[in-house]
PDB file of N, CA and C in Angstrom:
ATOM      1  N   UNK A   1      -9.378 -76.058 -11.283  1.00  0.00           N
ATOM      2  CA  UNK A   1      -8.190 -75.566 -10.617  1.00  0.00           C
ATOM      3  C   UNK A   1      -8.335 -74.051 -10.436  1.00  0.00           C
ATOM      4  N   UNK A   2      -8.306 -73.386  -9.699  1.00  0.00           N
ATOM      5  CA  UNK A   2      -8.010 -72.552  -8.905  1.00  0.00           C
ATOM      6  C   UNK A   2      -6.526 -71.413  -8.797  1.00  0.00           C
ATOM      7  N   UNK A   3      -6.877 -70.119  -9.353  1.00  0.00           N
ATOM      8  CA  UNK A   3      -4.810 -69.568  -9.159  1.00  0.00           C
ATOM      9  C   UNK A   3      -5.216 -69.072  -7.790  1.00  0.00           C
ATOM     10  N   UNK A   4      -4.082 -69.519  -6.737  1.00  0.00           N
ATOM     11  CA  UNK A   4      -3.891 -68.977  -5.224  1.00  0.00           C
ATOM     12  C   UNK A   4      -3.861 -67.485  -5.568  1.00  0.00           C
ATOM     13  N   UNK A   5      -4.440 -66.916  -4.080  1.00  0.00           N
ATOM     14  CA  UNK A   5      -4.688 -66.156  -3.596  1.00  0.00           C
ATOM     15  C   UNK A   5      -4.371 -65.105  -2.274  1.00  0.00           C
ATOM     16  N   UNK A   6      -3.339 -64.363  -2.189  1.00  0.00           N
ATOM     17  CA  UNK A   6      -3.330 -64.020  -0.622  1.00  0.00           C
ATOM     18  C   UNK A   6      -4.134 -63.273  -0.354  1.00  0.00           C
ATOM     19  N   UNK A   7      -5.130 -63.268   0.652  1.00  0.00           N
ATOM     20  CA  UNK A   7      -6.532 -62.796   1.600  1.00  0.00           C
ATOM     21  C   UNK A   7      -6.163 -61.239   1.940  1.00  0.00           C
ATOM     22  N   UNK A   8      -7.236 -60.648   1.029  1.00  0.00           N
ATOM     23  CA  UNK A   8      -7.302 -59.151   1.490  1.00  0.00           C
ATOM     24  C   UNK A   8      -7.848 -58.536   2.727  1.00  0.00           C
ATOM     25  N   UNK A   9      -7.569 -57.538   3.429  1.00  0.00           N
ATOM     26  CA  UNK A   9      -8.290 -57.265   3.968  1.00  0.00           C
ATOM     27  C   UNK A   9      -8.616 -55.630   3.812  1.00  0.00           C
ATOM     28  N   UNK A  10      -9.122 -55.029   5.048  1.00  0.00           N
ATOM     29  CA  UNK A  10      -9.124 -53.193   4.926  1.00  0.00           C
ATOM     30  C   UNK A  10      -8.032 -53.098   5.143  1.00  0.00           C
ATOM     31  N   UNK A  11      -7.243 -53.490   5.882  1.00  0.00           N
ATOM     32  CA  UNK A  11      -5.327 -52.884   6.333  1.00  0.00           C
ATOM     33  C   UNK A  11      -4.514 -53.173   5.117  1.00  0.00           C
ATOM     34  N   UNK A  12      -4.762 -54.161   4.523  1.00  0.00           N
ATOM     35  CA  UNK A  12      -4.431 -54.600   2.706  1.00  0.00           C
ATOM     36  C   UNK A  12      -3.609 -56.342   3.231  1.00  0.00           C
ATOM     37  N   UNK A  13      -2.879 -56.564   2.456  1.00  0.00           N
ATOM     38  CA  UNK A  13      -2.105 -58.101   2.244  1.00  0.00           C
ATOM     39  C   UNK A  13      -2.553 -58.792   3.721  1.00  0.00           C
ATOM     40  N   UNK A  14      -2.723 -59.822   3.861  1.00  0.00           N
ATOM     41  CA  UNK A  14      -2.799 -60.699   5.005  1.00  0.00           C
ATOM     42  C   UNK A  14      -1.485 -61.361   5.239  1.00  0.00           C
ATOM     43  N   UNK A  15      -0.341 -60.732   5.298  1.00  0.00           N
ATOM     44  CA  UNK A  15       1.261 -61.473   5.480  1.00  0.00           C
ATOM     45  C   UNK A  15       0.977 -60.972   7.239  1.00  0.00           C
ATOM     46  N   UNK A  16       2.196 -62.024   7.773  1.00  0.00           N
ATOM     47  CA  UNK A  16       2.826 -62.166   9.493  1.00  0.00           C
ATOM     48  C   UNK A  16       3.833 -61.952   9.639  1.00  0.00           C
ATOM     49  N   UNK A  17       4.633 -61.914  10.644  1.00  0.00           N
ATOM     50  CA  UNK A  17       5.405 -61.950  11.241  1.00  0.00           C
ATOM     51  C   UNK A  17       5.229 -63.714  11.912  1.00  0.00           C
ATOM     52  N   UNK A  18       6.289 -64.138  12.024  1.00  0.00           N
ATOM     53  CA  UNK A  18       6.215 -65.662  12.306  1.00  0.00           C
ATOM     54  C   UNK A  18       5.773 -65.763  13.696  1.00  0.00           C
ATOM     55  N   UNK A  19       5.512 -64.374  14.916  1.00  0.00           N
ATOM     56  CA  UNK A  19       4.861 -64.604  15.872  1.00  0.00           C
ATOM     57  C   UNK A  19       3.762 -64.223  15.494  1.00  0.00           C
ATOM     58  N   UNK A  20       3.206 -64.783  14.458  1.00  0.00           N
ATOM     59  CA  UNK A  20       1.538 -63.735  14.030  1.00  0.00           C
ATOM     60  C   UNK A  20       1.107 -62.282  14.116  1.00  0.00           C
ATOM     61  N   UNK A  21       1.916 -61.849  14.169  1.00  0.00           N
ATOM     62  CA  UNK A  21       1.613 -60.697  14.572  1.00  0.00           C
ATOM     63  C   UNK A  21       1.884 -59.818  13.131  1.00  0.00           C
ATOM     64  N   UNK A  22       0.581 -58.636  12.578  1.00  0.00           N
ATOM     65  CA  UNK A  22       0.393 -58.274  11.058  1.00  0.00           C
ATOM     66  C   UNK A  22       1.998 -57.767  11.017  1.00  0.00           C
ATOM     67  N   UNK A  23       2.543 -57.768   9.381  1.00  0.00           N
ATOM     68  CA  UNK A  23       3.432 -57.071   9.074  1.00  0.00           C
ATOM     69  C   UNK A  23       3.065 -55.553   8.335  1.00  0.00           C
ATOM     70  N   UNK A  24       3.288 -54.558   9.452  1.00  0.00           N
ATOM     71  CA  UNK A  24       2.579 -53.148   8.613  1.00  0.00           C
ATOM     72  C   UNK A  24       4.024 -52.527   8.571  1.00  0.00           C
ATOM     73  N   UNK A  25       3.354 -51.071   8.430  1.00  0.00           N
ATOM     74  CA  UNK A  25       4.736 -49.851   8.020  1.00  0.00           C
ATOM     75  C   UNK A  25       5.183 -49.503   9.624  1.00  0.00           C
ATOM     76  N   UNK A  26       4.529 -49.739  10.594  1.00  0.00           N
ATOM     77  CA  UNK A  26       4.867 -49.702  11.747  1.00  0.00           C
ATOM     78  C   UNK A  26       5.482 -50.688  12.388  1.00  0.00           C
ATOM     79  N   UNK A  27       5.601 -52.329  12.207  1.00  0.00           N
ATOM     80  CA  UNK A  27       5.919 -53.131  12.416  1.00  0.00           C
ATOM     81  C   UNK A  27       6.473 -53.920  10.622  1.00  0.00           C
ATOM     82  N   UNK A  28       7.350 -53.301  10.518  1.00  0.00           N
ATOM     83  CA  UNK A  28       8.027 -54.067   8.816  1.00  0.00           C
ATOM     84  C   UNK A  28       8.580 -55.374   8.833  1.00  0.00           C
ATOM     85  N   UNK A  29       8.797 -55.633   8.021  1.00  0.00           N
ATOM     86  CA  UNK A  29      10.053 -56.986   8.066  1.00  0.00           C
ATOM     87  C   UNK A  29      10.791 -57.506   7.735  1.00  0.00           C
ATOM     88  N   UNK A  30      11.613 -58.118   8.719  1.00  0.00           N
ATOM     89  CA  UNK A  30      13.015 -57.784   8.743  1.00  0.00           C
ATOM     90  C   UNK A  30      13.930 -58.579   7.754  1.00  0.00           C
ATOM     91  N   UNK A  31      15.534 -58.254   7.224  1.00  0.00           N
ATOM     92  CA  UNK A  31      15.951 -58.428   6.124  1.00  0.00           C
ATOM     93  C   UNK A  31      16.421 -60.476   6.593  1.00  0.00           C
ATOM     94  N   UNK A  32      15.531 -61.290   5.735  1.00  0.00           N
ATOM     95  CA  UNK A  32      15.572 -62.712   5.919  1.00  0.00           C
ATOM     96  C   UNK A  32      14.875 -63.378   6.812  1.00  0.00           C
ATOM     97  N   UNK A  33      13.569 -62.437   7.116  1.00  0.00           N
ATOM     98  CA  UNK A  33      12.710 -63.078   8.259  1.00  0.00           C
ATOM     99  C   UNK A  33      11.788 -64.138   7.501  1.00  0.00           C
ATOM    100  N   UNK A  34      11.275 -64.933   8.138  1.00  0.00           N
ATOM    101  CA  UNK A  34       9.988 -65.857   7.674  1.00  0.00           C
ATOM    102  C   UNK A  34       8.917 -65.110   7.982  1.00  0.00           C
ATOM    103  N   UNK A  35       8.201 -65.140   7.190  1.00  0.00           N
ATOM    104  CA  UNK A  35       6.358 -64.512   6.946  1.00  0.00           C
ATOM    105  C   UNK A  35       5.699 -65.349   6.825  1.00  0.00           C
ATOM    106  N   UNK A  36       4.361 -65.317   7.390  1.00  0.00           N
ATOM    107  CA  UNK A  36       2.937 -66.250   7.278  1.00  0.00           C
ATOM    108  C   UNK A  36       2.382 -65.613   6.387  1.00  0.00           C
ATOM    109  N   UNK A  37       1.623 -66.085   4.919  1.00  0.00           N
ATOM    110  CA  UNK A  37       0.548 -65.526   4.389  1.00  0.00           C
ATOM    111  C   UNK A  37      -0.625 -66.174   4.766  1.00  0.00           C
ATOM    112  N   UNK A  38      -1.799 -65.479   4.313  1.00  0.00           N
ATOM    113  CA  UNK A  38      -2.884 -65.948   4.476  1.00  0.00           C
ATOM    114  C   UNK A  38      -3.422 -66.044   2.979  1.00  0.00           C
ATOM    115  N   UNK A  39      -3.151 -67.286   2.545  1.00  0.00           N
ATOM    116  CA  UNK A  39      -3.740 -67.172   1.270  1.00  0.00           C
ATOM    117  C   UNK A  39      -4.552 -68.963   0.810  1.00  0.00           C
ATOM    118  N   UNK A  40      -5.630 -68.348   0.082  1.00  0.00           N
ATOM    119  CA  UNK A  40      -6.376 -69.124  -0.308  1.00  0.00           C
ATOM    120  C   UNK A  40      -6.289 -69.864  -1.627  1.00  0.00           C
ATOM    121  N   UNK A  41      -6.268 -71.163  -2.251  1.00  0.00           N
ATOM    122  CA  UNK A  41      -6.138 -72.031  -3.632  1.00  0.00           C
ATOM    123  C   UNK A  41      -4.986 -72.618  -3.244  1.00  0.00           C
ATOM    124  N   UNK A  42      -4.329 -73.245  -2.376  1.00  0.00           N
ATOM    125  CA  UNK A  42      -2.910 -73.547  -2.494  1.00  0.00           C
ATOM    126  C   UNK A  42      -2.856 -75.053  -1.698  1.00  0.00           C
ATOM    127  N   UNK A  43      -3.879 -76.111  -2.324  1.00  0.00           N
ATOM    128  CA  UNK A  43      -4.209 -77.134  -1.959  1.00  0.00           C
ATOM    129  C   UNK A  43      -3.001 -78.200  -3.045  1.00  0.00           C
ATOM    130  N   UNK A  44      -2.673 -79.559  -2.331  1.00  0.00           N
ATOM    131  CA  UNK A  44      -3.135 -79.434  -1.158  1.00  0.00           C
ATOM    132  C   UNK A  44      -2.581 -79.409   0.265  1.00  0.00           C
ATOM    133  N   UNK A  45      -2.832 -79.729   1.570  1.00  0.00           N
ATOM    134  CA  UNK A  45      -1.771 -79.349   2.725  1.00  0.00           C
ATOM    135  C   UNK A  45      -1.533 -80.564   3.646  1.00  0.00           C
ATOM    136  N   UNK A  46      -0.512 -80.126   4.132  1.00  0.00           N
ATOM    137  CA  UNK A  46       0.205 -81.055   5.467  1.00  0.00           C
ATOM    138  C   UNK A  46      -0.102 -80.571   7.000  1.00  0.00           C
ATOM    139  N   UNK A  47      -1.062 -81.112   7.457  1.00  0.00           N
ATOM    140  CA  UNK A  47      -1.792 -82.592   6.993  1.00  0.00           C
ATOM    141  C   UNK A  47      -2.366 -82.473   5.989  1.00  0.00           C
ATOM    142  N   UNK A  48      -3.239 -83.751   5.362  1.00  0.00           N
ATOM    143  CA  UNK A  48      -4.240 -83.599   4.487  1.00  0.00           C
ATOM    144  C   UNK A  48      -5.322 -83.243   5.249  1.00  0.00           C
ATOM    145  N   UNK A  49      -6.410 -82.674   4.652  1.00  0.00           N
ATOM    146  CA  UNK A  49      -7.874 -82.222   4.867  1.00  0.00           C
ATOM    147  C   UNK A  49      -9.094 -82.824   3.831  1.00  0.00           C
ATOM    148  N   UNK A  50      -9.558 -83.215   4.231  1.00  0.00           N
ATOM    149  CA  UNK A  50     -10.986 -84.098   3.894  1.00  0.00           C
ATOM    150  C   UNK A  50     -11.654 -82.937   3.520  1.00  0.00           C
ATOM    151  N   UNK A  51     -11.823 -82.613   1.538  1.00  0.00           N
ATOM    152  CA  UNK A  51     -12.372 -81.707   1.288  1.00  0.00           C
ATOM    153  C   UNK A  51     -14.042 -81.685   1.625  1.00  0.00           C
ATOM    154  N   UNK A  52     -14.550 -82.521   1.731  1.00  0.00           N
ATOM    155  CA  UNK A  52     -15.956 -82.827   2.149  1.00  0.00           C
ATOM    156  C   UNK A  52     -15.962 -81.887   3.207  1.00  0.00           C
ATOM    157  N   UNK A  53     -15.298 -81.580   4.275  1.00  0.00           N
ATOM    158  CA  UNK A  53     -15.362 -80.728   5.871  1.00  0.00           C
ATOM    159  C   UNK A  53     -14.963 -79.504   5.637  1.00  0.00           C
ATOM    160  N   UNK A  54     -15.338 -78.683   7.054  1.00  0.00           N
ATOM    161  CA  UNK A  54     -15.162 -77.480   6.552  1.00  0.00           C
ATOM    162  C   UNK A  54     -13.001 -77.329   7.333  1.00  0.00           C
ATOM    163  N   UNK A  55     -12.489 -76.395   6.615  1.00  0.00           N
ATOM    164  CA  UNK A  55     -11.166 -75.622   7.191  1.00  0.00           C
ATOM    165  C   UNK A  55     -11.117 -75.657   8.689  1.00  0.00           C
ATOM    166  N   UNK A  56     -10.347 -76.489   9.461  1.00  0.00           N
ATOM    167  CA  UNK A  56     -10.290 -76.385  10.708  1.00  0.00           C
ATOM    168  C   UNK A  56      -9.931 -75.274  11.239  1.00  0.00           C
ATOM    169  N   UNK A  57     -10.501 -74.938  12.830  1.00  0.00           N
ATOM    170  CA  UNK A  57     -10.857 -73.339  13.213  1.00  0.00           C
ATOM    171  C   UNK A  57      -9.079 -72.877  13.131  1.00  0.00           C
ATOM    172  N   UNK A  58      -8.533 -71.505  13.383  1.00  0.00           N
ATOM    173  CA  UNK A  58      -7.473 -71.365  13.490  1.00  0.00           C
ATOM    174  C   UNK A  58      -6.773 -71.709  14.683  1.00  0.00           C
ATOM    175  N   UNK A  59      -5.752 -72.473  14.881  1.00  0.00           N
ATOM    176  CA  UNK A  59      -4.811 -72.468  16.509  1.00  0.00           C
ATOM    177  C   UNK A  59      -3.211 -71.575  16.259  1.00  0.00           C
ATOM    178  N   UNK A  60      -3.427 -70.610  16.785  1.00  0.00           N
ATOM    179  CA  UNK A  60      -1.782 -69.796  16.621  1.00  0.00           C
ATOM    180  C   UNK A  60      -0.542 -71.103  16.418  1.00  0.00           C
ATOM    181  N   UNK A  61      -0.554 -71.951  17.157  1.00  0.00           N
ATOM    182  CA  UNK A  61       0.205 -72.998  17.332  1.00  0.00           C
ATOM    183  C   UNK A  61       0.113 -73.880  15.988  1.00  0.00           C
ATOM    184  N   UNK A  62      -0.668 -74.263  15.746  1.00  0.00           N
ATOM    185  CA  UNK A  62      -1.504 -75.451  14.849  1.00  0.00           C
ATOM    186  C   UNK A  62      -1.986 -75.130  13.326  1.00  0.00           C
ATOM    187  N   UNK A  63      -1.340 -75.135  12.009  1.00  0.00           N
ATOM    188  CA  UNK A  63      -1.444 -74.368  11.011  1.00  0.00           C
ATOM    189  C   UNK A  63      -1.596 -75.292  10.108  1.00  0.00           C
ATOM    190  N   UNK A  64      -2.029 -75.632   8.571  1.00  0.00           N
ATOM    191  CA  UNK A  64      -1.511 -76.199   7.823  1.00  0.00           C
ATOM    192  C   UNK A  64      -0.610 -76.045   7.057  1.00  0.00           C
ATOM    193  N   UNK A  65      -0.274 -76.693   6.169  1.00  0.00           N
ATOM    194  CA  UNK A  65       0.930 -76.048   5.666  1.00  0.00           C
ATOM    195  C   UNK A  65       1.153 -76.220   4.225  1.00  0.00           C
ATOM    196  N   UNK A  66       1.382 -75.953   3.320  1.00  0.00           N
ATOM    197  CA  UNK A  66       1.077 -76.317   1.871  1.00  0.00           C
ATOM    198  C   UNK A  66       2.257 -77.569   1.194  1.00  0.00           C
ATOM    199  N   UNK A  67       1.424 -78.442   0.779  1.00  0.00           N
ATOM    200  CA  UNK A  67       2.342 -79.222   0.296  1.00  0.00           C
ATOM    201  C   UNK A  67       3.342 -79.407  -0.599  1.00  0.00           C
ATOM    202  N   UNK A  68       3.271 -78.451  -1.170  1.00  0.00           N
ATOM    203  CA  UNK A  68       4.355 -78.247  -2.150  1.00  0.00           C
ATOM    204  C   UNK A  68       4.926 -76.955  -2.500  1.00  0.00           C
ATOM    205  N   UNK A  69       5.895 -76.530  -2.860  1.00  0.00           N
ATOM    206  CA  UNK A  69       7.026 -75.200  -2.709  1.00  0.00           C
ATOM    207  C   UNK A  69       6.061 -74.232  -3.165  1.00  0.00           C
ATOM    208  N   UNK A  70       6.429 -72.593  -2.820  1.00  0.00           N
ATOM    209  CA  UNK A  70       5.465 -71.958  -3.100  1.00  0.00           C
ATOM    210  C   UNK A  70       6.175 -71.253  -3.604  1.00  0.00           C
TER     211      UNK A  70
END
């Protein structure tokens, strides 16, 4: 088992804005908005994924989603 992870990068946290778009100090967010993280260990998801394969490519539209409360 695995403790989740949200995905670093050089700009720092991998959080969204629910139109994908990064949440920085120039673009903040807002009081009760929904955020996307990008984080890794947080198996498993809706749909399921056939750990044998690799992470399907990203679709802005098309996400997985974690199966249980976070």
């Amino acid at each position: 088992m695995t403790r989740p992870e949200v995905i670093l990068t050089t700009a720092g946290p991998s959080i969204f804005h629910a139109h994908f778009s990064p949440v920085s100090a120039d673009k903040p967010e807002g009081a009760g908005e929904v955020l996307i993280a990008a984080v890794r260990g947080l198996d498993p998801t809706r749909p399921g994924l056939d750990p044998s394969q690799p992470f399907p490519p990203y679709e802005e539209d098309e996400f997985c989603e974690v199966n249980s409360p976070v």
